[in-house]
Protein backbone atom coordinates (compact mmCIF):
# COMPACT_ATOMS: atom_id res chain seq x y z
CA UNK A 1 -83.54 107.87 -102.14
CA UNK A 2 -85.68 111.08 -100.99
CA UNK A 3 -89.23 110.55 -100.74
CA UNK A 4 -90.53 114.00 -99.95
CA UNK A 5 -90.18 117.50 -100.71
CA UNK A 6 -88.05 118.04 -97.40
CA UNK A 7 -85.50 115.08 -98.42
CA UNK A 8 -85.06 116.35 -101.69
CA UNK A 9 -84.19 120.16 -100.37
CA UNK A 10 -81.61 118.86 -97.30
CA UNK A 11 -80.00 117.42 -100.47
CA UNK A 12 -79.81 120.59 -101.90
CA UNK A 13 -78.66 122.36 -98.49
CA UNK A 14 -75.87 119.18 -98.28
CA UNK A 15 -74.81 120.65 -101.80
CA UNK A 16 -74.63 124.65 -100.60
CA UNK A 17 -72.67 126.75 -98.33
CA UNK A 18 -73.36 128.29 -94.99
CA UNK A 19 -74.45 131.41 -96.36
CA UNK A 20 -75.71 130.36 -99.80
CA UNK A 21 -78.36 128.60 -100.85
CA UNK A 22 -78.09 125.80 -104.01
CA UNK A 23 -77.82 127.65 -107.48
CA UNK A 24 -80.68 127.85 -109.65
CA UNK A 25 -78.88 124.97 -112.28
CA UNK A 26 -78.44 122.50 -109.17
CA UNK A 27 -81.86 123.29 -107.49
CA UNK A 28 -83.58 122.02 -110.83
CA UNK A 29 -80.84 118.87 -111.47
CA UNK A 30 -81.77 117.67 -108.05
CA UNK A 31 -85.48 118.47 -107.74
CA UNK A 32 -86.27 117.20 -111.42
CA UNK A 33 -84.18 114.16 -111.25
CA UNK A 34 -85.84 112.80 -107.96
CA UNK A 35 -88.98 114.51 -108.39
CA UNK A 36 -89.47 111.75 -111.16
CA UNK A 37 -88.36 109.53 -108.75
CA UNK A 38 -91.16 110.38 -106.04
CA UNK A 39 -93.45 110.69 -108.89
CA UNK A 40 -93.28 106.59 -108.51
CA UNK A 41 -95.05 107.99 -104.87
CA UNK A 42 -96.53 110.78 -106.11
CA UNK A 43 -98.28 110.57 -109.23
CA UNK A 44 -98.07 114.54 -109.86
CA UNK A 45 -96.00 117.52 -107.90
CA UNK A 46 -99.48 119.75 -107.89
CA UNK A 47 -102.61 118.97 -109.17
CA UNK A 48 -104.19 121.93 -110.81
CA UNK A 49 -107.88 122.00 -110.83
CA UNK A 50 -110.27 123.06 -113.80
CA UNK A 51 -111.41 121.67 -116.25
CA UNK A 52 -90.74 106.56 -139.20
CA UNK A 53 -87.41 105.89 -139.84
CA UNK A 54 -84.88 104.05 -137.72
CA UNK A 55 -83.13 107.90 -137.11
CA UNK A 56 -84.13 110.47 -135.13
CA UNK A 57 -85.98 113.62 -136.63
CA UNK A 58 -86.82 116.96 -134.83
CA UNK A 59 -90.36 117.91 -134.84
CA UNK A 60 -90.68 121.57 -136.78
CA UNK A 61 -94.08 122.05 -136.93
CA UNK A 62 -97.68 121.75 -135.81
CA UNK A 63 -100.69 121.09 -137.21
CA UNK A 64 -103.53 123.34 -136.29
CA UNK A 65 -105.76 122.08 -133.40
CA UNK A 66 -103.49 119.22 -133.03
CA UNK A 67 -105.55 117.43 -136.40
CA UNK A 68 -103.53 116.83 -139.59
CA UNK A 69 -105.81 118.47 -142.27
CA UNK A 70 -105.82 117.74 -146.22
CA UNK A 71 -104.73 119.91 -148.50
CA UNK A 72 -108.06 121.51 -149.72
CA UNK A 73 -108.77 120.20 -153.37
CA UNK A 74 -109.74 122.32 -156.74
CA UNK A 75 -109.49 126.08 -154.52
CA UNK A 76 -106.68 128.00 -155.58
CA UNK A 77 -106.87 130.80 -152.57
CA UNK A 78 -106.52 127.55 -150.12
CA UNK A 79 -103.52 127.95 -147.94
CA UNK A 80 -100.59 124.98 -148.71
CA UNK A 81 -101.06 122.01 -146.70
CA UNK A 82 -99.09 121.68 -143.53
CA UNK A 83 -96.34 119.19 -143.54
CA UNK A 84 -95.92 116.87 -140.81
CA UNK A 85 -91.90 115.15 -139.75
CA UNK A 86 -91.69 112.00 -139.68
CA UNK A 87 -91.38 112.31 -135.64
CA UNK A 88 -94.88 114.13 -135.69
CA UNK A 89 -96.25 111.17 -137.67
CA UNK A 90 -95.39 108.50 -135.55
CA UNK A 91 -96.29 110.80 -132.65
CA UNK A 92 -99.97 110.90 -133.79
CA UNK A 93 -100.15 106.94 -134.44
CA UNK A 94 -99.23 106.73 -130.98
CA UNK A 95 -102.17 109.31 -130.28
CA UNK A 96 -104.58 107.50 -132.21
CA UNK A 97 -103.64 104.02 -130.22
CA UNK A 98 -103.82 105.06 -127.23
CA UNK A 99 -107.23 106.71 -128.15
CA UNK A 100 -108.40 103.07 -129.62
CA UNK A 101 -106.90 101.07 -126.42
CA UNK A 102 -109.35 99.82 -123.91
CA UNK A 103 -110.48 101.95 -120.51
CA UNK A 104 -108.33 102.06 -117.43
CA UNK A 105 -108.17 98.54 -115.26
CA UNK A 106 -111.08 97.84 -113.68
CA UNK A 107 -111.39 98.57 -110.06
CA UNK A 108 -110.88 100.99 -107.71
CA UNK A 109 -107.13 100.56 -106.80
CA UNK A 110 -104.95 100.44 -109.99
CA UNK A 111 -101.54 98.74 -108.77
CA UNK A 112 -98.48 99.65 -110.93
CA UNK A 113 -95.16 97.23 -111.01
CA UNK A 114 -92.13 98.46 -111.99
CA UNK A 115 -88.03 98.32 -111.67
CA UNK A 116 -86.51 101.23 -110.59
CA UNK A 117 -82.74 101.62 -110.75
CA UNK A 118 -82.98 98.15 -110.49
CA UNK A 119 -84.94 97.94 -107.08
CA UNK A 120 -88.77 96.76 -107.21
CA UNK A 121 -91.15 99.12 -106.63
CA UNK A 122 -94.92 98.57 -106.48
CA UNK A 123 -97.05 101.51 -106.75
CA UNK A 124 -100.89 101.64 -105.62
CA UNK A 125 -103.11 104.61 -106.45
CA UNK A 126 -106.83 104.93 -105.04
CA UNK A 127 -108.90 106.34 -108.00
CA UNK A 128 -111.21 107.97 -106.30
CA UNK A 129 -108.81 109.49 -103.48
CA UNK A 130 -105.68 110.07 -105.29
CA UNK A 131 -104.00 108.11 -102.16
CA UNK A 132 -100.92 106.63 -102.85
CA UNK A 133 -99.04 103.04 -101.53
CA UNK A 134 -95.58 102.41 -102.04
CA UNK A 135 -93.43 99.16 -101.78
CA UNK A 136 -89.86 98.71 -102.66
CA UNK A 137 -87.59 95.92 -102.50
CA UNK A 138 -83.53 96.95 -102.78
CA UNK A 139 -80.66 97.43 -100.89
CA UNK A 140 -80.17 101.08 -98.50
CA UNK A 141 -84.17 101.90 -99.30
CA UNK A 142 -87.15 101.88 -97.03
CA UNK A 143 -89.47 98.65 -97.41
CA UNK A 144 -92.58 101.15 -97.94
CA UNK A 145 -92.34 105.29 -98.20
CA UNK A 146 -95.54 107.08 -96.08
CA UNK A 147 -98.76 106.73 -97.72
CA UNK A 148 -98.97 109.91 -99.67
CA UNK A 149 -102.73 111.45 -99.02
CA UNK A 150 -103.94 112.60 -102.30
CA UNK A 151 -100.48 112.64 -104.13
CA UNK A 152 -102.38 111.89 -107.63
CA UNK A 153 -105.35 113.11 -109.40
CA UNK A 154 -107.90 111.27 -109.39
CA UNK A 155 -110.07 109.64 -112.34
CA UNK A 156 -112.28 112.40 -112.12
CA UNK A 157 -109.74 114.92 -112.26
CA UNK A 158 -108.28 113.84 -115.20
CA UNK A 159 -111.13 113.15 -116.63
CA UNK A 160 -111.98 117.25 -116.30
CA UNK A 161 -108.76 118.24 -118.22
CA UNK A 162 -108.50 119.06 -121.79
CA UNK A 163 -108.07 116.87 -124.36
CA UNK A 164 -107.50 120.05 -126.86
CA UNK A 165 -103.61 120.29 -127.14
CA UNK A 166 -103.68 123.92 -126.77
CA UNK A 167 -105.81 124.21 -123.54
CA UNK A 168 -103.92 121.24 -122.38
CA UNK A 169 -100.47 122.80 -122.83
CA UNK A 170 -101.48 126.07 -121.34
CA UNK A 171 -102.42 123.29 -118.52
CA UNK A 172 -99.65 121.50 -118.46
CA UNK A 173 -97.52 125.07 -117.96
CA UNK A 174 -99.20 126.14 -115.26
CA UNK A 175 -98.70 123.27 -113.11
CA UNK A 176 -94.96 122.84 -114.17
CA UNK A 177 -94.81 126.86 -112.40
CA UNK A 178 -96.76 126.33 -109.52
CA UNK A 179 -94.65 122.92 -108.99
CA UNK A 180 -91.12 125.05 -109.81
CA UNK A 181 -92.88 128.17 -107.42
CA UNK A 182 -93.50 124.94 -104.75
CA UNK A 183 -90.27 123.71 -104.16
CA UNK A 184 -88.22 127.29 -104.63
CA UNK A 185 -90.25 127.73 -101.65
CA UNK A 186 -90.06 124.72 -99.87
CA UNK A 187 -86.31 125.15 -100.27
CA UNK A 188 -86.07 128.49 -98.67
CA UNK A 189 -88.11 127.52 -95.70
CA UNK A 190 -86.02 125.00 -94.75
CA UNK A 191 -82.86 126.58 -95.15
CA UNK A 192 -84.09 128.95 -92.59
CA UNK A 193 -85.19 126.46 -90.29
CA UNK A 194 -81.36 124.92 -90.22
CA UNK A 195 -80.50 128.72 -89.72
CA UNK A 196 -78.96 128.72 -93.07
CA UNK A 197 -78.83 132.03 -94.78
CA UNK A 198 -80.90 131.86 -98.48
CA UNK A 199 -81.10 134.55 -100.98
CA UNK A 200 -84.25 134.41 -102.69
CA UNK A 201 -84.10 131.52 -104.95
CA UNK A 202 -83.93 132.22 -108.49
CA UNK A 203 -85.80 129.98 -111.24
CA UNK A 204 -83.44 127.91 -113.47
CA UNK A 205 -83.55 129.25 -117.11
CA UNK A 206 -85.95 126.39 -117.98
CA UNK A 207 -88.11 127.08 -121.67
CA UNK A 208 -92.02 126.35 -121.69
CA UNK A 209 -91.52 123.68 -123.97
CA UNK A 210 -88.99 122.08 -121.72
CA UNK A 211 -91.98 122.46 -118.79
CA UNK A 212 -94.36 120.79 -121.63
CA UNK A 213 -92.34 117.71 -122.54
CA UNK A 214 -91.71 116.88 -118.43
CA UNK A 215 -95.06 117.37 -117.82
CA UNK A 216 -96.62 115.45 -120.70
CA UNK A 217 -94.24 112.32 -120.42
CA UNK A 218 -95.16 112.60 -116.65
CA UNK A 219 -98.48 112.28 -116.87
CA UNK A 220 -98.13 109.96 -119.33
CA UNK A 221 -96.97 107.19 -116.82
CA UNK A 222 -100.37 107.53 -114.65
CA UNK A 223 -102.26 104.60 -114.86
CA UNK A 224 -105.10 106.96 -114.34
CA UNK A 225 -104.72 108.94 -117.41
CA UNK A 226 -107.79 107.69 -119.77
CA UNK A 227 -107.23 107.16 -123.30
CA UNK A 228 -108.75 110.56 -124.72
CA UNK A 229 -106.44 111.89 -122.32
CA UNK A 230 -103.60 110.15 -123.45
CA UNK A 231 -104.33 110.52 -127.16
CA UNK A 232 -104.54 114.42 -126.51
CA UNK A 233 -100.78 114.33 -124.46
CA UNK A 234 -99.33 112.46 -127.38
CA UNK A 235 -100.73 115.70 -129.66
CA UNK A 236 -98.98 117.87 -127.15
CA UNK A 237 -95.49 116.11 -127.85
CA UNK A 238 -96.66 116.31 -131.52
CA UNK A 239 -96.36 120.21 -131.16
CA UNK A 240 -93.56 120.67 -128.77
CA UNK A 241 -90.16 121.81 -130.50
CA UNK A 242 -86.90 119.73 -129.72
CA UNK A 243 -89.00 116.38 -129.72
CA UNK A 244 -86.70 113.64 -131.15
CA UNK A 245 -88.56 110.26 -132.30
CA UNK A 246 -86.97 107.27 -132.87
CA UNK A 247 -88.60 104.24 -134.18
CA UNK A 248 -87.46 100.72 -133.62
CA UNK A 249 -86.42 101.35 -130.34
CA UNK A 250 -86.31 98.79 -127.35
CA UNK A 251 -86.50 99.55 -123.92
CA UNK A 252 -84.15 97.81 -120.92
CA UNK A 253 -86.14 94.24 -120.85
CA UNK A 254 -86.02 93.94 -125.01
CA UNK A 255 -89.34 95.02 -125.50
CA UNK A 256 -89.95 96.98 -128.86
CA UNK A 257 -90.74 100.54 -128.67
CA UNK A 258 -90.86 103.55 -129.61
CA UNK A 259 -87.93 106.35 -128.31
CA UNK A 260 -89.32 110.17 -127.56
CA UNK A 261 -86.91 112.52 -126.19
CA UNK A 262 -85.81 116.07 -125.69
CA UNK A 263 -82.30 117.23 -124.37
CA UNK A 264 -82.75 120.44 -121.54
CA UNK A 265 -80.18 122.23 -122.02
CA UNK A 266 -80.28 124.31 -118.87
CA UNK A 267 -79.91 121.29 -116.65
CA UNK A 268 -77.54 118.96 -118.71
CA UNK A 269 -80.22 116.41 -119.05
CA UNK A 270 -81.62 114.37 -121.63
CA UNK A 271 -85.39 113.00 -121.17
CA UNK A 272 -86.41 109.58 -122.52
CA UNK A 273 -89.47 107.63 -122.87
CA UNK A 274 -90.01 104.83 -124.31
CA UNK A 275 -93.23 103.79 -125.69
CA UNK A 276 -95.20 100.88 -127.01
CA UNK A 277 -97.10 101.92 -130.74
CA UNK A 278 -99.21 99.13 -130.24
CA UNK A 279 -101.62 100.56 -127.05
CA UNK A 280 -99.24 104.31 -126.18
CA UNK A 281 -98.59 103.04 -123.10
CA UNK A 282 -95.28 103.83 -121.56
CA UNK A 283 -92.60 101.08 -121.42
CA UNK A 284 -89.83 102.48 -119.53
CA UNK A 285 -88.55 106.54 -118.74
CA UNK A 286 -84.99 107.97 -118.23
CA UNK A 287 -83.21 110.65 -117.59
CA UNK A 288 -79.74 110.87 -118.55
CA UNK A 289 -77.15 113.41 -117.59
CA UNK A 290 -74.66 114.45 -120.34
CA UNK A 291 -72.21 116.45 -117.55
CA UNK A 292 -71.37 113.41 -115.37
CA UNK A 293 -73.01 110.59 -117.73
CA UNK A 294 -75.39 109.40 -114.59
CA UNK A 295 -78.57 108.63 -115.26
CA UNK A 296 -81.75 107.11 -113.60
CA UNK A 297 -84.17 104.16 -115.21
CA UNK A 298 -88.03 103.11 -114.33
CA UNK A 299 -89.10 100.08 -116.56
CA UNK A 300 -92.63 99.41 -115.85
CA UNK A 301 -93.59 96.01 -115.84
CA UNK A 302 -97.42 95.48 -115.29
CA UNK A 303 -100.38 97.52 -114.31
CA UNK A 304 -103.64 95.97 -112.92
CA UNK A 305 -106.97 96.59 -111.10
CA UNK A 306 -108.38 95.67 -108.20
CA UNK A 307 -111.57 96.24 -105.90
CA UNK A 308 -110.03 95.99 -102.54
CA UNK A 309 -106.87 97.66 -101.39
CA UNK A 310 -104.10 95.19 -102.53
CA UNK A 311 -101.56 93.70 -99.40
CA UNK A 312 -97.72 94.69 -99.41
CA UNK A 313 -96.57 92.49 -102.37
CA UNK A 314 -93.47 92.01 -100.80
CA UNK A 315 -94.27 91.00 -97.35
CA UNK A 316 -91.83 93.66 -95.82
């Protein structure tokens, strides 16, 4: 399982010629699929500074500001009300739980269980560093990865961000570019460091609202991620095109939950999250290919706080 940027790209060079460098469609399979794996290590690629029905239903439209207004009463030059799916509805109950659920765990490291293609994996993140710990437990996979220095904003930086949904998806673009711009990059150089020859790499044909829906459901899974921060990502979905909800869901261990996906097209892959309605906090993601029927599972189990850095939990 690669745990850095340089593991994912040999993968890529493994899967290209001698003289050609990975197409744009594999580049983005590979780099997506286990850049949500190292996201377990790292809780975001680059951290940009600055401030119900039991079927599925696509959302079609927005509600100004991200706020469901009323229909203004006894004015007959109002504009007609906006009318929100049935996906967008359940989408903003999950906003306003997650905005009514308690802070973050006390403490400042917030250690994350989970199961990850059914190995054990326990994540610690330093709040006020960003500093990452990782412990697995599985056959073929390292006991812990390298602690990865600042591989998650912090408190504070999340904190800063929006909690509009437009200024937050204009946010959430530009650090899904600078992360594609990244590893295009990163990709190149080492190709030429093997002495392989690359053409410039060329961007998959990825839409900004498939760069939104990654990017919210990614930060979604950061313990970090306070609740009007949360509330605000959940608004985000709420306004994305292609977002499918379905209610009475249940993730891998039985738990009830709600199902939010979105099927990219470009890479063959379908996204899933699975959320609890109760609190909006994540239950399990997936990602499942449609072009070889693979797929890739993180259930998360338990997140807590605590005031010293934590031991390996698994002895290793």
């Amino acid at each position: 399982m690669p745990g850095t940027d340089e593991d994912i790209v040999r993968e890529l060079m493994n899967r290209s010629t001698d003289d050609l460098h990975a197409s744009s469609a594999v580049t983005a399979g590979i780099v997506r699929r286990h850049r949500r794996r190292r996201l377990r290590n790292r809780a975001l690629g680059a951290v940009v500074t600055g401030a119900a029905a039991g079927t599925a239903f696509a959302v079609v439209a927005s509600a100004p500001g991200g706020v469901p207004r009323p229909a203004a009463r006894h004015s007959a030059s109002a504009a007609p009300a906006l009318r929100l799916t049935a996906a967008q509805i359940t989408l903003y109950r999950l906003s306003s739980a997650a905005a009514a659920t308690a802070a973050r765990p006390g403490g400042r490291y917030v250690e994350m269980t989970e199961k990850q293609d059914g190995c054990d994996r326990t994540s610690i993140i330093d709040s006020l560093t960003g500093d990452t710990w990782t412990y697995q437990q599985g056959a073929g996979i390292p006991a812990e990865l390298p602690v990865d220095r600042h591989g998650s904003p912090t408190e504070a930086a999340f904190d800063a961000m929006p909690t509009d949904p437009s200024a937050l998806r204009a946010l959430l673009l530009t650090q899904a570019r600078q992360q594609q711009a990244q590893a295009m990059a990163e990709e190149k150089r080492i190709m030429a460091e093997h002495g392989k020859k690359a053409a410039v790499p060329t961007p998959v044909n990825l839409s900004d609202d498939d760069y939104v829906f990654d990017q919210a459901t990614t930060m979604l899974w950061n313990p970090l991620v306070g609740p009007a921060l949360r509330s605000a990502l959940y608004k985000v979905l709420a306004e994305t095109p292609g977002v499918q909800v379905r209610m009475g869901a249940r993730d891998s261990l039985g738990r009830p939950a709600v199902e939010i996906s979105r099927y990219e097209s470009a890479v063959g892959v379908n996204q899933e999250t699975f959320e609890d309605l109760r609190t909006g906090a994540v239950l399990e993601t997936a990602f499942v290919y449609r072009r070889d029927t693979s797929e890739g599972t993180d259930v998360y189990l338990s997140v807590t706080g605590h005031h010293n850095l934590p031991p390996d939990p698994y002895g290793s």
